[in-house]
Protein backbone atom coordinates (compact mmCIF):
# COMPACT_ATOMS: atom_id res chain seq x y z
CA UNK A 1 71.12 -85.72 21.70
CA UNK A 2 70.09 -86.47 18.23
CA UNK A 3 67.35 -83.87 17.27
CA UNK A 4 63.55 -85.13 15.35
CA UNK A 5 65.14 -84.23 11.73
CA UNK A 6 68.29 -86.32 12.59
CA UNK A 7 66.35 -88.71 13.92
CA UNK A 8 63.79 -89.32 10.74
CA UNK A 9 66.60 -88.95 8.14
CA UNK A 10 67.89 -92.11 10.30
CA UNK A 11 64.96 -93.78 10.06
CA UNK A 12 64.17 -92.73 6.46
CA UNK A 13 67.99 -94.15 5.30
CA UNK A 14 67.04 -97.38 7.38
CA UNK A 15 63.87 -98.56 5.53
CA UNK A 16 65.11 -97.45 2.37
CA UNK A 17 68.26 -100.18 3.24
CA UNK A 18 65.66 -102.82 4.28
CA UNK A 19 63.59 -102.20 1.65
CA UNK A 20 66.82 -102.44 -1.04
CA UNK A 21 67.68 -105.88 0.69
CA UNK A 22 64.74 -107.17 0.71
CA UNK A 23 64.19 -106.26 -3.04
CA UNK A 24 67.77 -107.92 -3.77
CA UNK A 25 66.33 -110.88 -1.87
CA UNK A 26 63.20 -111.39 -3.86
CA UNK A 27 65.04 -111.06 -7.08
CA UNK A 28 67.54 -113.73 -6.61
CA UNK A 29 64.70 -115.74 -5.41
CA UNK A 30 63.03 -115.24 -8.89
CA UNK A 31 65.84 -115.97 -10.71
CA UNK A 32 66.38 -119.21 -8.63
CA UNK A 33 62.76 -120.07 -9.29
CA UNK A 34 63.80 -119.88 -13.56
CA UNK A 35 66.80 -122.14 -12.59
CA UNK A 36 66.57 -126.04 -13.64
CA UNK A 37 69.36 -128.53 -13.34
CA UNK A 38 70.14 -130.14 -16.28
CA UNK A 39 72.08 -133.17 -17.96
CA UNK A 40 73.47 -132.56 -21.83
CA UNK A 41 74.81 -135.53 -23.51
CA UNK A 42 78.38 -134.71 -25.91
CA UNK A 43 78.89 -137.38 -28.77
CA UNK A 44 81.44 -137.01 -31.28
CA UNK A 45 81.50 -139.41 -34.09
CA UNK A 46 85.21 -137.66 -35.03
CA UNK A 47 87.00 -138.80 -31.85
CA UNK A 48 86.83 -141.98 -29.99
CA UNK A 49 87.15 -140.24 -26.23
CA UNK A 50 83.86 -138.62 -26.61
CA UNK A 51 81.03 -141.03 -27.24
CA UNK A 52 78.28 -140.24 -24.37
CA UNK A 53 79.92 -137.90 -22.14
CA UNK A 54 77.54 -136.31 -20.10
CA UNK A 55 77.52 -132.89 -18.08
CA UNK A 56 75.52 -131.75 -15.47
CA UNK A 57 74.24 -127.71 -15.77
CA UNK A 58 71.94 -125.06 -15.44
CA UNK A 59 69.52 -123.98 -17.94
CA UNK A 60 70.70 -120.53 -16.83
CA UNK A 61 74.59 -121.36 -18.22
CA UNK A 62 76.26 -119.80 -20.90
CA UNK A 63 77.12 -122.96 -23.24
CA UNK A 64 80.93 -121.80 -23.12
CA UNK A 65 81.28 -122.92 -19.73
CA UNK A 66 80.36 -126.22 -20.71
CA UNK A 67 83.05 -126.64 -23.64
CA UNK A 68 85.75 -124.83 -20.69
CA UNK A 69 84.56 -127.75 -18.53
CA UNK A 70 84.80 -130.42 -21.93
CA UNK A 71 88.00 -129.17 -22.68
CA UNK A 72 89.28 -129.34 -19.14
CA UNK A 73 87.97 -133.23 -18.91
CA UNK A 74 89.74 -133.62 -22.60
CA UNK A 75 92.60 -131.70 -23.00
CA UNK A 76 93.04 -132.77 -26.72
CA UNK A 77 90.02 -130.85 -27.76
CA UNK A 78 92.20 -126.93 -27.51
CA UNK A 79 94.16 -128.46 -30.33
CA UNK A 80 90.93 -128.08 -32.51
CA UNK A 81 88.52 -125.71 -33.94
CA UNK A 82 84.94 -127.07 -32.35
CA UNK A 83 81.92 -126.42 -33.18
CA UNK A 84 78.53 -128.17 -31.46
CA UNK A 85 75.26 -128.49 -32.93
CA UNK A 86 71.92 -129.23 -30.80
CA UNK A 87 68.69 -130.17 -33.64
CA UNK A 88 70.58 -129.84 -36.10
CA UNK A 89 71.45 -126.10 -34.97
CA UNK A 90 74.71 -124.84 -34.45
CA UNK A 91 75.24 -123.59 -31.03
CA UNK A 92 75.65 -120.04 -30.08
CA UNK A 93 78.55 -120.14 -27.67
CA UNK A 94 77.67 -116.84 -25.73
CA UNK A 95 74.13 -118.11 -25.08
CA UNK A 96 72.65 -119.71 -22.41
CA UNK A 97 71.32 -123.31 -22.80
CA UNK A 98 67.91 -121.65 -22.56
CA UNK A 99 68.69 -119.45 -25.49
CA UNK A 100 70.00 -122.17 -27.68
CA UNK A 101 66.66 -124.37 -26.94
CA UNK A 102 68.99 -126.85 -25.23
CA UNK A 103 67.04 -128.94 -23.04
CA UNK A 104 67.63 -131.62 -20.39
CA UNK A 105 69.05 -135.05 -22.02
CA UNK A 106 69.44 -133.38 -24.97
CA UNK A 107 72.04 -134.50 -26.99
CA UNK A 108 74.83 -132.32 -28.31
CA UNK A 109 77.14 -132.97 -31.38
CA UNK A 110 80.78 -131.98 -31.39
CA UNK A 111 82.27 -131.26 -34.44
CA UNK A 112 85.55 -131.09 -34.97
CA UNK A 113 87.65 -129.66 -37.86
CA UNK A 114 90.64 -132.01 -37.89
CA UNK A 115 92.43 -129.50 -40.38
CA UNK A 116 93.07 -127.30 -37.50
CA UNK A 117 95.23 -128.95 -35.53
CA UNK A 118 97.88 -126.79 -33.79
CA UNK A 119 101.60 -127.72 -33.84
């Protein structure tokens, strides 16, 4: 037989568990709630592959995922030094789109420095 101590410690560590789910619960709902699908346009006036070349995202992304996924789609891009620029801004890689005031149908430039191609 469990005795009444046992038994309310059991209890106790049993609402604190509900009550630490259902706080884990509440805050991914928030952060879904912040969460808005977006489309960013790439141009490049420096290489002929990339003239509207959209992606679709999350406001919520860092920006470096996007060039990972731009430089999947076009290979030919690791073999340069890229930069992007958003307003005339220069991205921040390690940023979100939020953070870099990227919004959606925005339009992003690629630059790339054609010096820095790798042999």
């Amino acid at each position: 037989m469990i005795k009444p101590s046992e038994n309310n410690l059991i209890k106790n560590i049993k609402e604190i568990q509900n009550c630490s789910l259902s706080n884990n619960i509440k805050d991914k709902k928030e952060k879904n709630q912040d969460e808005k699908i977006l489309t960013v346009k790439f141009i490049s006036m420096d290489t002929q592959e990339i003239k509207n070349y959209c992606l679709e995202c999350r406001n919520t992304d860092l920006f470096v995922r996007l060039e990972e996924k731009l430089c999947e789609d076009f290979p030919k891009l690791k073999d340069y030094e890229i930069y992007f620029e958003n307003k005339a801004k220069r991205i921040k890689r390690y940023k979100t789109l939020d953070e870099n005031d990227i919004k959606n149908n925005d339009s992003i430039n690629l630059i790339l420095n054609l010096d820095t191609i790798n042999k």
